[in-house]
C-alpha atoms as a PDB file:
ATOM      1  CA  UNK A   1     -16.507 -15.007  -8.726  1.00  0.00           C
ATOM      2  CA  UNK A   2     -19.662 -15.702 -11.418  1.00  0.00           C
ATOM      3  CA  UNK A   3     -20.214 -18.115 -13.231  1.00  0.00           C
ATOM      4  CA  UNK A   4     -21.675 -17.328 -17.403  1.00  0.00           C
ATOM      5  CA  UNK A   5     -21.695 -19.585 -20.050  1.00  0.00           C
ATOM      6  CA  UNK A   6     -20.142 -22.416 -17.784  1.00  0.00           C
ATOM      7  CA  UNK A   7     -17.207 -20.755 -17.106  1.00  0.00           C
ATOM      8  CA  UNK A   8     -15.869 -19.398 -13.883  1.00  0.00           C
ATOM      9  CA  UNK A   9     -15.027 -15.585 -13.913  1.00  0.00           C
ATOM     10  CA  UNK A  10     -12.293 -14.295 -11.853  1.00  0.00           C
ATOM     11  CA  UNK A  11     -12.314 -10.668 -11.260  1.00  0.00           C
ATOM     12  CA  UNK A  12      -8.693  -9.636 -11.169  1.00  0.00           C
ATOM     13  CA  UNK A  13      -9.282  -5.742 -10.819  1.00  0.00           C
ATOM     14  CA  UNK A  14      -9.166  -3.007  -8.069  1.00  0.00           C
ATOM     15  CA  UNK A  15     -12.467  -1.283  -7.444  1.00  0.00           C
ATOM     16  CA  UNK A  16     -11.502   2.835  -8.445  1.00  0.00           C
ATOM     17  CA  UNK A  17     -13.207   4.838  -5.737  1.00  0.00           C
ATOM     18  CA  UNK A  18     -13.045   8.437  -4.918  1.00  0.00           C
ATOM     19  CA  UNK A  19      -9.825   9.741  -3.115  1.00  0.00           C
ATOM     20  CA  UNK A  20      -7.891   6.580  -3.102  1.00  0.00           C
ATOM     21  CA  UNK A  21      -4.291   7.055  -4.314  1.00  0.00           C
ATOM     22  CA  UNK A  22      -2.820   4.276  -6.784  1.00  0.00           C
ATOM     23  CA  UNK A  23       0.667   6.316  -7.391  1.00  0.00           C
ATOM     24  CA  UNK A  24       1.991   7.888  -4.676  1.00  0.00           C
ATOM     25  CA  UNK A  25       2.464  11.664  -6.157  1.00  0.00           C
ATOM     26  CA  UNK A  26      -0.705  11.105  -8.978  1.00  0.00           C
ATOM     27  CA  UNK A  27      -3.661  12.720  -7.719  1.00  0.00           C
ATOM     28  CA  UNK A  28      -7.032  10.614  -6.716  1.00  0.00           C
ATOM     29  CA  UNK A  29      -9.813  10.507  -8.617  1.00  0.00           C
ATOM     30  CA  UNK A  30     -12.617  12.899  -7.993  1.00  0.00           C
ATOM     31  CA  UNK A  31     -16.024  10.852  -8.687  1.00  0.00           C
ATOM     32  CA  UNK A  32     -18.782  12.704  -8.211  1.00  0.00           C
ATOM     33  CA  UNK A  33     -22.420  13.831  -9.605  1.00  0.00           C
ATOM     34  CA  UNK A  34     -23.063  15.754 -12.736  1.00  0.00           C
ATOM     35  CA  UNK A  35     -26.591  15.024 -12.203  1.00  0.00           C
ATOM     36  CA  UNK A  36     -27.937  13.680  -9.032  1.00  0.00           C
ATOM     37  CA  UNK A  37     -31.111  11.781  -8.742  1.00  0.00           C
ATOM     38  CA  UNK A  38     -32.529  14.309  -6.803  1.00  0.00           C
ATOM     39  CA  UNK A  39     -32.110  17.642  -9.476  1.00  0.00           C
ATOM     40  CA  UNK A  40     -33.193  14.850 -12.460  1.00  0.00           C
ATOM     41  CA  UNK A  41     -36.433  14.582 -10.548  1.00  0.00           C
ATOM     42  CA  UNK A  42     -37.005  18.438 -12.734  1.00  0.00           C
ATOM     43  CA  UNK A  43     -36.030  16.911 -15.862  1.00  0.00           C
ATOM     44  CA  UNK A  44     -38.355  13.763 -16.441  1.00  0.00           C
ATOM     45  CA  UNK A  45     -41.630  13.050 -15.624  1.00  0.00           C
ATOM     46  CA  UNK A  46     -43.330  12.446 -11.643  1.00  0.00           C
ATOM     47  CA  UNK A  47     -41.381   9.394 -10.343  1.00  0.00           C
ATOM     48  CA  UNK A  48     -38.993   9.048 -12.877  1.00  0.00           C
ATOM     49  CA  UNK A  49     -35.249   9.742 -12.167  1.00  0.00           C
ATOM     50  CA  UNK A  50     -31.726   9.235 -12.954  1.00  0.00           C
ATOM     51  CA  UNK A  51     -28.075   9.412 -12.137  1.00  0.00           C
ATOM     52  CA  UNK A  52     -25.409  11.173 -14.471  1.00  0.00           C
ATOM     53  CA  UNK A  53     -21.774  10.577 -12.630  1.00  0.00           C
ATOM     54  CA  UNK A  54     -18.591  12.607 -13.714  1.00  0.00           C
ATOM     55  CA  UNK A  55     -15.042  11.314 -12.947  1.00  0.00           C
ATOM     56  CA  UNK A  56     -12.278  13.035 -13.021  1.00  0.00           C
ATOM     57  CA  UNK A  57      -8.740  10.785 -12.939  1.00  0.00           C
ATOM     58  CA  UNK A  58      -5.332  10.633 -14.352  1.00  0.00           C
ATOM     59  CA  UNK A  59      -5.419   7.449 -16.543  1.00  0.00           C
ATOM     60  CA  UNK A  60      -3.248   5.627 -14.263  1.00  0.00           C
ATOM     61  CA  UNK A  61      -5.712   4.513 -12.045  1.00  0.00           C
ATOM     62  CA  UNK A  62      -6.995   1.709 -10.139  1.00  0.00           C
ATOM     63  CA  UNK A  63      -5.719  -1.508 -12.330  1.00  0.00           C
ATOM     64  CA  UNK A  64      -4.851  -0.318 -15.758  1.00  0.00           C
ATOM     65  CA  UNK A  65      -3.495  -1.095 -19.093  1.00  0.00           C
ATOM     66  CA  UNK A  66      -0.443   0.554 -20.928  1.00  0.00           C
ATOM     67  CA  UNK A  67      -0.489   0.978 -24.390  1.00  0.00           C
ATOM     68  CA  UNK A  68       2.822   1.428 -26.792  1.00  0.00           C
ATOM     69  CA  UNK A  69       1.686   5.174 -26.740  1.00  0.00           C
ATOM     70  CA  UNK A  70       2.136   5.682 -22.826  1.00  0.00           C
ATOM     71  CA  UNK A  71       5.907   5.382 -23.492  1.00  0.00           C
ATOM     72  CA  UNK A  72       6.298   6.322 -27.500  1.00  0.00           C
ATOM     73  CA  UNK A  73       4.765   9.142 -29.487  1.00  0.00           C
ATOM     74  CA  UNK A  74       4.602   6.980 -32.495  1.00  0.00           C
ATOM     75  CA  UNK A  75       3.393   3.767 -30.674  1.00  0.00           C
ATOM     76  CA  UNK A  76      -0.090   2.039 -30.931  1.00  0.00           C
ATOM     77  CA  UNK A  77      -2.771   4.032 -28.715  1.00  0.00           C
ATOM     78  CA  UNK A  78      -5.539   2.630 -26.702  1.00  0.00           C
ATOM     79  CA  UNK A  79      -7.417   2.870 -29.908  1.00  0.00           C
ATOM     80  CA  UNK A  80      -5.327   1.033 -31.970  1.00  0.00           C
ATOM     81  CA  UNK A  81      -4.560  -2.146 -29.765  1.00  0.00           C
ATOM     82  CA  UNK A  82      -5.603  -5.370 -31.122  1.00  0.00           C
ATOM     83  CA  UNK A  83      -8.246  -6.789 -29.396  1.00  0.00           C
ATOM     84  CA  UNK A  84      -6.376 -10.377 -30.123  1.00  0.00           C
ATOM     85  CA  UNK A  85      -4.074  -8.858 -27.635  1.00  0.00           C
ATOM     86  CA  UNK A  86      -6.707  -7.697 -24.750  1.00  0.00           C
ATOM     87  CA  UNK A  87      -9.381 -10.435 -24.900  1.00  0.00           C
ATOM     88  CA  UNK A  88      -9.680 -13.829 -24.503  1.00  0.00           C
ATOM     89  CA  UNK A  89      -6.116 -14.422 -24.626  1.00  0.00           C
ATOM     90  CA  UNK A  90      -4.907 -17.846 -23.212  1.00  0.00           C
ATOM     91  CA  UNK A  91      -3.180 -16.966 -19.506  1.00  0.00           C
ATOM     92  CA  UNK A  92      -0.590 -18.486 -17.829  1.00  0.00           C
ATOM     93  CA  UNK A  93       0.698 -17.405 -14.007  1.00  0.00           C
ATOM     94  CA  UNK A  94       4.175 -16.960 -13.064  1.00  0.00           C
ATOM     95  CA  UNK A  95       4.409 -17.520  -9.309  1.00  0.00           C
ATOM     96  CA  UNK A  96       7.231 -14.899  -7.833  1.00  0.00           C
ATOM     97  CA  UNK A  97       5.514 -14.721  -4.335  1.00  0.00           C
ATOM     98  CA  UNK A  98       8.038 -16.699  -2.261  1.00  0.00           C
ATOM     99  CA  UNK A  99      11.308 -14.776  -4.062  1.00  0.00           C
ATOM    100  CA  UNK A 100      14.041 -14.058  -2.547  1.00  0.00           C
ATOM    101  CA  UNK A 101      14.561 -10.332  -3.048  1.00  0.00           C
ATOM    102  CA  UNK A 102      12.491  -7.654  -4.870  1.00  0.00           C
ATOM    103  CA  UNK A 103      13.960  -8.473  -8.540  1.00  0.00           C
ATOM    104  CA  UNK A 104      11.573 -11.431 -11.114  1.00  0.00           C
ATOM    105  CA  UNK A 105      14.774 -12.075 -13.110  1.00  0.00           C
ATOM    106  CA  UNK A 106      14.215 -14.024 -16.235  1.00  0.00           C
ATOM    107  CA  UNK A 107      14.611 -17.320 -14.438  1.00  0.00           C
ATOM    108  CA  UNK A 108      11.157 -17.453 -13.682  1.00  0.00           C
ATOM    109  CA  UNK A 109      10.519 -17.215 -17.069  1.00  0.00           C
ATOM    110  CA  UNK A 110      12.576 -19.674 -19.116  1.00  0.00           C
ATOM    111  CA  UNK A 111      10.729 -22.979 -18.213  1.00  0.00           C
ATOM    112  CA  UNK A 112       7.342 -21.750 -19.150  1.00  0.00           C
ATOM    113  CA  UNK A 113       5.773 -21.432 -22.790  1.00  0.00           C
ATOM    114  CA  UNK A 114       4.979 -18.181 -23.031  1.00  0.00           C
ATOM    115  CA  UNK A 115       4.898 -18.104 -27.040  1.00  0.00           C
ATOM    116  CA  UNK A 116       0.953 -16.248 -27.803  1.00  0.00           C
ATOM    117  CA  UNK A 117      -0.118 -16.217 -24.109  1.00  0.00           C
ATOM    118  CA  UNK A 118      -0.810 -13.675 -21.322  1.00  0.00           C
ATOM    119  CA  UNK A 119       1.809 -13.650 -18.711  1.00  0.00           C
ATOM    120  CA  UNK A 120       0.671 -12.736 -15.664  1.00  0.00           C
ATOM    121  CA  UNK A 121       3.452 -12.496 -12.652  1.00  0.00           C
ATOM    122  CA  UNK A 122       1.388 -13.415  -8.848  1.00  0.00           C
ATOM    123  CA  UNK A 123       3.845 -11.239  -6.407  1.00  0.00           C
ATOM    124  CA  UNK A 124       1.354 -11.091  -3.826  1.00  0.00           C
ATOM    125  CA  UNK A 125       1.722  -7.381  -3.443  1.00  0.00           C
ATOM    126  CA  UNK A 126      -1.409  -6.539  -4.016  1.00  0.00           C
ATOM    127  CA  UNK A 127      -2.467  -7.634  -0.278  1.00  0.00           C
ATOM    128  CA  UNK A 128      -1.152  -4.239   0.867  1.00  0.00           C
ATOM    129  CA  UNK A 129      -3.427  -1.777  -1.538  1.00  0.00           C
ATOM    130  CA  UNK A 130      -4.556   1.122   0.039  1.00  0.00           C
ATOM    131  CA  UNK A 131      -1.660   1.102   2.761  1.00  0.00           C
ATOM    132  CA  UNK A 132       1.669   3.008   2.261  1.00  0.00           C
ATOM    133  CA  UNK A 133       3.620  -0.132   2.224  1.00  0.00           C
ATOM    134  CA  UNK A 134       2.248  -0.674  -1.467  1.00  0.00           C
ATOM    135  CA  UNK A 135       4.179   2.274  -2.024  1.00  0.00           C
ATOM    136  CA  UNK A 136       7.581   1.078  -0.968  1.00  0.00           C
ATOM    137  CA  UNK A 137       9.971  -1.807  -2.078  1.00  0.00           C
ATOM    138  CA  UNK A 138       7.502  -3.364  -4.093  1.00  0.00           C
ATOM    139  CA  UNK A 139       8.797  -6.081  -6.530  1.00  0.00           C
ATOM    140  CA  UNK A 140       9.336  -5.602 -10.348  1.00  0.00           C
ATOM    141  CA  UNK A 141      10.764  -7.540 -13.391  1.00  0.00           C
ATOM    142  CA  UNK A 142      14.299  -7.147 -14.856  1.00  0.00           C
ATOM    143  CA  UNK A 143      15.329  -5.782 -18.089  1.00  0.00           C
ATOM    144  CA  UNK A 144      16.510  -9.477 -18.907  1.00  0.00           C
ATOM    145  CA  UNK A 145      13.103 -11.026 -18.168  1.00  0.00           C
ATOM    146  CA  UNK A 146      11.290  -7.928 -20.208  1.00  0.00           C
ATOM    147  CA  UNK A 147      13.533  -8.840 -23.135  1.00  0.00           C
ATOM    148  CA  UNK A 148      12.728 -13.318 -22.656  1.00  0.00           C
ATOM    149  CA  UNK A 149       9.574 -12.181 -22.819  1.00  0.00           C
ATOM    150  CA  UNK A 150       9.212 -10.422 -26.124  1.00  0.00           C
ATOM    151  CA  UNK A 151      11.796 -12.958 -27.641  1.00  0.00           C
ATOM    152  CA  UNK A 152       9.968 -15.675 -26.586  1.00  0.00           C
ATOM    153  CA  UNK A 153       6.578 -14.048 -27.959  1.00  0.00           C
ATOM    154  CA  UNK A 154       4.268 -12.749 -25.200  1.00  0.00           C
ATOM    155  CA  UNK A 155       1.463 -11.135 -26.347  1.00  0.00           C
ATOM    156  CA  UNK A 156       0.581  -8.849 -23.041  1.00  0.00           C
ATOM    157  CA  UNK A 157       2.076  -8.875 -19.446  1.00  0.00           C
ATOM    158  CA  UNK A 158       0.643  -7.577 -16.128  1.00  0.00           C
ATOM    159  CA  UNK A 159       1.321  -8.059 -12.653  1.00  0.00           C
ATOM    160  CA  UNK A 160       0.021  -7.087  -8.902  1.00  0.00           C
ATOM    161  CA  UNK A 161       2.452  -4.807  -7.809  1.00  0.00           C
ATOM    162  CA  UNK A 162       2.901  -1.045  -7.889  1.00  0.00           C
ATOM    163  CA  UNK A 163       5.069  -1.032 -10.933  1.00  0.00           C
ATOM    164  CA  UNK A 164       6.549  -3.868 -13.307  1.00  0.00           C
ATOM    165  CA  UNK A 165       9.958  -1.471 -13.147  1.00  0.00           C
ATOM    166  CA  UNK A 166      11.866  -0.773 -10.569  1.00  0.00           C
ATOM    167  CA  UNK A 167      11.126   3.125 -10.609  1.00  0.00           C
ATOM    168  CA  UNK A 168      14.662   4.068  -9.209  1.00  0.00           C
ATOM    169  CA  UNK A 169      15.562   3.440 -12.355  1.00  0.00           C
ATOM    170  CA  UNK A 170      14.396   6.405 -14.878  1.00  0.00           C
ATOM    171  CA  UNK A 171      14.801   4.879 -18.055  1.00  0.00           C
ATOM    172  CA  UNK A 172      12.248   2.130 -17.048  1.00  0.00           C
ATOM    173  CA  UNK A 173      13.533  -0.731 -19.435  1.00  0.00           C
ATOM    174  CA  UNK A 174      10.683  -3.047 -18.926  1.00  0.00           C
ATOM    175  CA  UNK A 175       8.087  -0.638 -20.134  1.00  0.00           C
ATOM    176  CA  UNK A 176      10.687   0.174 -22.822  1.00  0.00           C
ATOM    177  CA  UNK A 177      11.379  -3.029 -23.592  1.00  0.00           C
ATOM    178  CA  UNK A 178       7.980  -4.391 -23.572  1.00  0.00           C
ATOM    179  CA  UNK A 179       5.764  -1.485 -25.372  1.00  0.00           C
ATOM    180  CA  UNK A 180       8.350  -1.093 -27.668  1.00  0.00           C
ATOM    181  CA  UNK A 181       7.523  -4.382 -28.881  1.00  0.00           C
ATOM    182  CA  UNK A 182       4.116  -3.704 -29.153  1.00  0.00           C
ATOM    183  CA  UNK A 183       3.411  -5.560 -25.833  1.00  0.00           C
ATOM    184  CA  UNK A 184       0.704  -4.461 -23.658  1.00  0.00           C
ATOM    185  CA  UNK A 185       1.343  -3.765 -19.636  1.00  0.00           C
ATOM    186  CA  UNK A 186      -1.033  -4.351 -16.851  1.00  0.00           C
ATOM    187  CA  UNK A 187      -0.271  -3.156 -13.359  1.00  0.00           C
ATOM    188  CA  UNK A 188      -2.021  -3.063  -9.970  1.00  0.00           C
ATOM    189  CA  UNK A 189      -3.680  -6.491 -10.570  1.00  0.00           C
ATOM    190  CA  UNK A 190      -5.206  -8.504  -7.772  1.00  0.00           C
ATOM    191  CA  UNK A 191      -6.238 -11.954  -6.718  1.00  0.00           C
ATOM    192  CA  UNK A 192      -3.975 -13.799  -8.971  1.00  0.00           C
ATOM    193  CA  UNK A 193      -3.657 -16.117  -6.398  1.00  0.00           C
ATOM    194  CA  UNK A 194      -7.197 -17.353  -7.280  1.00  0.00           C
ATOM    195  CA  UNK A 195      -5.607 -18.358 -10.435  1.00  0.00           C
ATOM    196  CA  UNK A 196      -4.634 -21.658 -11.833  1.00  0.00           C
ATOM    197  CA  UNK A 197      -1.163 -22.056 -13.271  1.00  0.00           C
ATOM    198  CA  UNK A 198      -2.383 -22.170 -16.708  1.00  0.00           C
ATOM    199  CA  UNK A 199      -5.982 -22.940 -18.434  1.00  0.00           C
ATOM    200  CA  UNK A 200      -7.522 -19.781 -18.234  1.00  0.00           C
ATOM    201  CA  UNK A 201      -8.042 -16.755 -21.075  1.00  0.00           C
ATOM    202  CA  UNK A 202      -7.481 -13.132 -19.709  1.00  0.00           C
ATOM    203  CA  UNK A 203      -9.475 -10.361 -20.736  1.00  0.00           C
ATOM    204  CA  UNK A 204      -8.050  -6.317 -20.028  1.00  0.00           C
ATOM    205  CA  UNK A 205      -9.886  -4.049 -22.255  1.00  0.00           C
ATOM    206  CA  UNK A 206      -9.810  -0.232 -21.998  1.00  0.00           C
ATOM    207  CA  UNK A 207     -11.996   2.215 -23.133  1.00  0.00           C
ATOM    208  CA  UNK A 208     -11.096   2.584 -26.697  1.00  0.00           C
ATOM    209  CA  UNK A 209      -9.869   6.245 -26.217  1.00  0.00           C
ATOM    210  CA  UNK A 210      -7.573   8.223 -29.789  1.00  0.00           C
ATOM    211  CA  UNK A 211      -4.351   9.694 -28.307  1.00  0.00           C
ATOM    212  CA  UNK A 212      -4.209   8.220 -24.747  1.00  0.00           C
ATOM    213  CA  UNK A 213      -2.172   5.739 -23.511  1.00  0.00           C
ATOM    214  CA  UNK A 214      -3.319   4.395 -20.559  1.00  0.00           C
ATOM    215  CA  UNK A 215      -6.408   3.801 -19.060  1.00  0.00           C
ATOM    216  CA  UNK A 216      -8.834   1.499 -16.009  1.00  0.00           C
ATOM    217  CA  UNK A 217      -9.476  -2.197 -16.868  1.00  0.00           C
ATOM    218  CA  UNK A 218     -11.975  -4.901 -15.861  1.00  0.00           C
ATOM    219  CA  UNK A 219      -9.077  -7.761 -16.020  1.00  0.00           C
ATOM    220  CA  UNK A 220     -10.675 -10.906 -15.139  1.00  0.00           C
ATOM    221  CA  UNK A 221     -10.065 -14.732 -15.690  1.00  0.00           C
ATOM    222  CA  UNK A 222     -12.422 -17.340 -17.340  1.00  0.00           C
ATOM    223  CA  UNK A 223     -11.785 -20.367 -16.127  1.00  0.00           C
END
């Protein structure tokens, strides 16, 4: 937590670090030198040195954002999202941490305005990251709450858990519904609990990246 420009900053993202798995059967990302500190030392002058890093990930990893082209050839890419859409967008938290099984039906939905606001949905799952529970009955929304939300006019939607569909299902009619509607996704968030309710504006931005779908965030809260 920071503070800039008098407001509080909530960091809502997982830190990416090499070998860590986010999707059980996606490989980890391989961060490494291109240029270490110690071969730069031969490039620049006496005392002078630098670090080039290389990466190499899947785009679904660490806390990320889905764009309408991660599910549809002809949807928006991570290029062509809106920035209305991705930053500074007024927040509100859906609490699903005390539910009763692993479905968010639209119930948790319908007495919240959700009209032009980020809906983000606090599961709690996110205390078991890095552990093969995460892995394993995690909770998800219903095709019924995917389809309240872009009727009722949700501008993006994200939440701490492995998956906002239940991936038995192959069809996965959340991201359907939702990026089909132009509807950005965020999954593996964390420390929504640190959120209020409402009063906050989220920010998720990718790197603005032509024919790719998905990519790492820096979601945070200003409070």
């Amino acid at each position: 937590m920071s503070m800039l420009h008098n407001k509080t900053l909530i960091d809502l993202s997982h830190t990416v670090e090499h070998g860590m798995i986010t999707y059980k059967g996606l490989p980890a990302p391989l961060v490494c030198d291109y240029l270490s500190r110690e071969a730069s030392r031969k490039v620049y002058a006496e005392g002078t040195e630098f670090h080039i890093g290389r990466i190499d990930m899947v785009a679904n990893t660490g806390t990320y954002i889905d764009s309408p082209f991660h599910r549809y050839a002809d949807g928006a890419d991570l290029s062509e999202l809106d920035l209305n859409s991705i930053a500074d967008v007024e927040g509100i938290v859906i609490r699903a941490t005390e539910r009763t099984g692993r479905a968010i039906g639209v119930e948790q939905f319908q007495q919240r305005d959700v009209a032009g606001k980020a809906v983000l949905v606090h599961t709690g799952w996110d205390v078991h990251w890095r552990t093969d529970q995460y892995f394993e009955e995690h909770p998800f929304l219903t095709a019924e709450a995917a389809h309240y939300l872009v009727d009722a006019g949700a501008v993006i939607v994200g939440i701490d858990s492995l998956n906002i569909d239940y991936t038995g299902d192959g069809t996965r009619p959340v991201h359907s519904i939702l990026l089909g509607a132009g509807i950005p996704i965020v999954e593996h968030l964390c420390n929504l609990g640190a959120l209020p309710d409402e009063g906050f504006r989220f920010f998720s931005v990718p790197v603005k990246v032509k024919n790719f779908g998905t990519f790492p965030v820096r979601a945070f809260a200003a409070l």
